[in-house]
Protein backbone atom coordinates (compact mmCIF):
# COMPACT_ATOMS: atom_id res chain seq x y z
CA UNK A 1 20.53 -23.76 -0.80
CA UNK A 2 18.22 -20.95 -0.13
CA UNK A 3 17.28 -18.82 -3.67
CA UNK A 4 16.83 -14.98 -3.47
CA UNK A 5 13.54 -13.68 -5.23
CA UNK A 6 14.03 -11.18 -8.08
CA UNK A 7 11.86 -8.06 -7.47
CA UNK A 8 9.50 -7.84 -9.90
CA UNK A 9 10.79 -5.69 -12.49
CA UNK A 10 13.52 -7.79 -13.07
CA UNK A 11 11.15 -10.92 -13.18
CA UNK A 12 9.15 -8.74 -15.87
CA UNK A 13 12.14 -8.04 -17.98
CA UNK A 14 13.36 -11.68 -18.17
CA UNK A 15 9.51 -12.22 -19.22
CA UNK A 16 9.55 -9.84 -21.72
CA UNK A 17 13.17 -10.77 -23.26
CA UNK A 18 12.21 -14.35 -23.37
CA UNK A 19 8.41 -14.92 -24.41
CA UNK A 20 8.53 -11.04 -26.36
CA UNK A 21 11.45 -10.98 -27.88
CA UNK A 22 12.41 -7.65 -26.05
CA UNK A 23 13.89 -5.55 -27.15
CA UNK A 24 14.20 -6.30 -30.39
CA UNK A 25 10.55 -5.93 -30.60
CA UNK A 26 8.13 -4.48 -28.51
CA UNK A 27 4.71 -5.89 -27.19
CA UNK A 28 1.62 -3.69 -28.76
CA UNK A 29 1.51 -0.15 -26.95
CA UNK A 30 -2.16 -1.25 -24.19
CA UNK A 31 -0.23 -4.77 -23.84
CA UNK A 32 3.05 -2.94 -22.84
CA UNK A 33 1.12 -0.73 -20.54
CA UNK A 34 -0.61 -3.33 -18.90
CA UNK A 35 2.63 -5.49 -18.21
CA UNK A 36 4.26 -2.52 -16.75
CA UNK A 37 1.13 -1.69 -14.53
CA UNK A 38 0.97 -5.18 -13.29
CA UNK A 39 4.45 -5.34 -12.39
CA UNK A 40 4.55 -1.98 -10.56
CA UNK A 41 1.21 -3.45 -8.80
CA UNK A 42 3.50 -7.01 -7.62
CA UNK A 43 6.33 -4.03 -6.71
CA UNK A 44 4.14 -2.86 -4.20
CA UNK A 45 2.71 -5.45 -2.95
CA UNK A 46 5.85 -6.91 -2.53
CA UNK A 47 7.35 -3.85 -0.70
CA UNK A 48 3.90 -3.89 1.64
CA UNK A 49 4.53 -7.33 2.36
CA UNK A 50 7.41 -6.97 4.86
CA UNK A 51 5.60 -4.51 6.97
CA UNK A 52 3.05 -5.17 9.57
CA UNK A 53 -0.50 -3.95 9.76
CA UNK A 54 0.07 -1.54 12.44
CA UNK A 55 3.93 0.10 11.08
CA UNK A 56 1.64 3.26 11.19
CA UNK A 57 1.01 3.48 14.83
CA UNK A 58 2.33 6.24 16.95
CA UNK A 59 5.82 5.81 18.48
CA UNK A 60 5.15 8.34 21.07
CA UNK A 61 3.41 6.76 23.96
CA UNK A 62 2.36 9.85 25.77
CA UNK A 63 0.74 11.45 22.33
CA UNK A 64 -0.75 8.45 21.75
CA UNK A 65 -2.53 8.61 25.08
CA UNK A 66 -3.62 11.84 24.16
CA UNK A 67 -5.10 11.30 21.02
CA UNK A 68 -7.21 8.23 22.58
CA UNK A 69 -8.59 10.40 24.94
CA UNK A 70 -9.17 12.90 22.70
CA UNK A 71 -11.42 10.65 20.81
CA UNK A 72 -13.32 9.07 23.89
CA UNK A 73 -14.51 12.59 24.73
CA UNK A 74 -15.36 13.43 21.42
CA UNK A 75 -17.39 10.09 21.54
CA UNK A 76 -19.26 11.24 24.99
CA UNK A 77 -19.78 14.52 23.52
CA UNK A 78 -21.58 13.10 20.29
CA UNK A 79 -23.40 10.73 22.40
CA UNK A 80 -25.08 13.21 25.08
CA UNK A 81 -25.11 16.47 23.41
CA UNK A 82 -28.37 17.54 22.33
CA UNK A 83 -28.25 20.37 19.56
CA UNK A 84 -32.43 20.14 19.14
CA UNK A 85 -32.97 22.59 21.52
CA UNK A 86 -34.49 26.28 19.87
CA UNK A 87 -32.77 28.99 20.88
């Protein structure tokens, strides 16, 4: 039998309901702030985790091309140009 992980937030408010007695009372204002900035933190890390390095690449094969070329010249360009030269 295969379990389903909670997201985070819901992890964080089973947490807080059983070990702080939420919401009947609350955790110190910093300690409260700190919870909720570790579980948005584990939110996105959990969100990034699904995704491969390279989701950003280009989808369009020909622009792609482009843009690599692009950059090769402006790599020659750097390489050989000589801008000491006075004028």
């Amino acid at each position: 039998m295969t379990t389903t992980a909670q997201p985070p937030f819901h992890q964080t408010l089973r947490w807080l309901s059983t070990h702080a007695r939420f919401p009947a009372q609350r955790l110190p204002d910093k300690a409260e702030l700190l919870v909720l900035i570790a579980t948005a933190a584990a939110t996105e890390e959990s969100n990034a985790a699904g995704k491969p390095a390279n989701a950003t690449l280009i989808k369009n094969k020909t622009f792609a091309a482009q843009m690599r070329s692009y950059t090769a010249q402006r790599r020659r360009a750097h390489i050989t140009c000589d801008n000491s030269a006075k004028t």
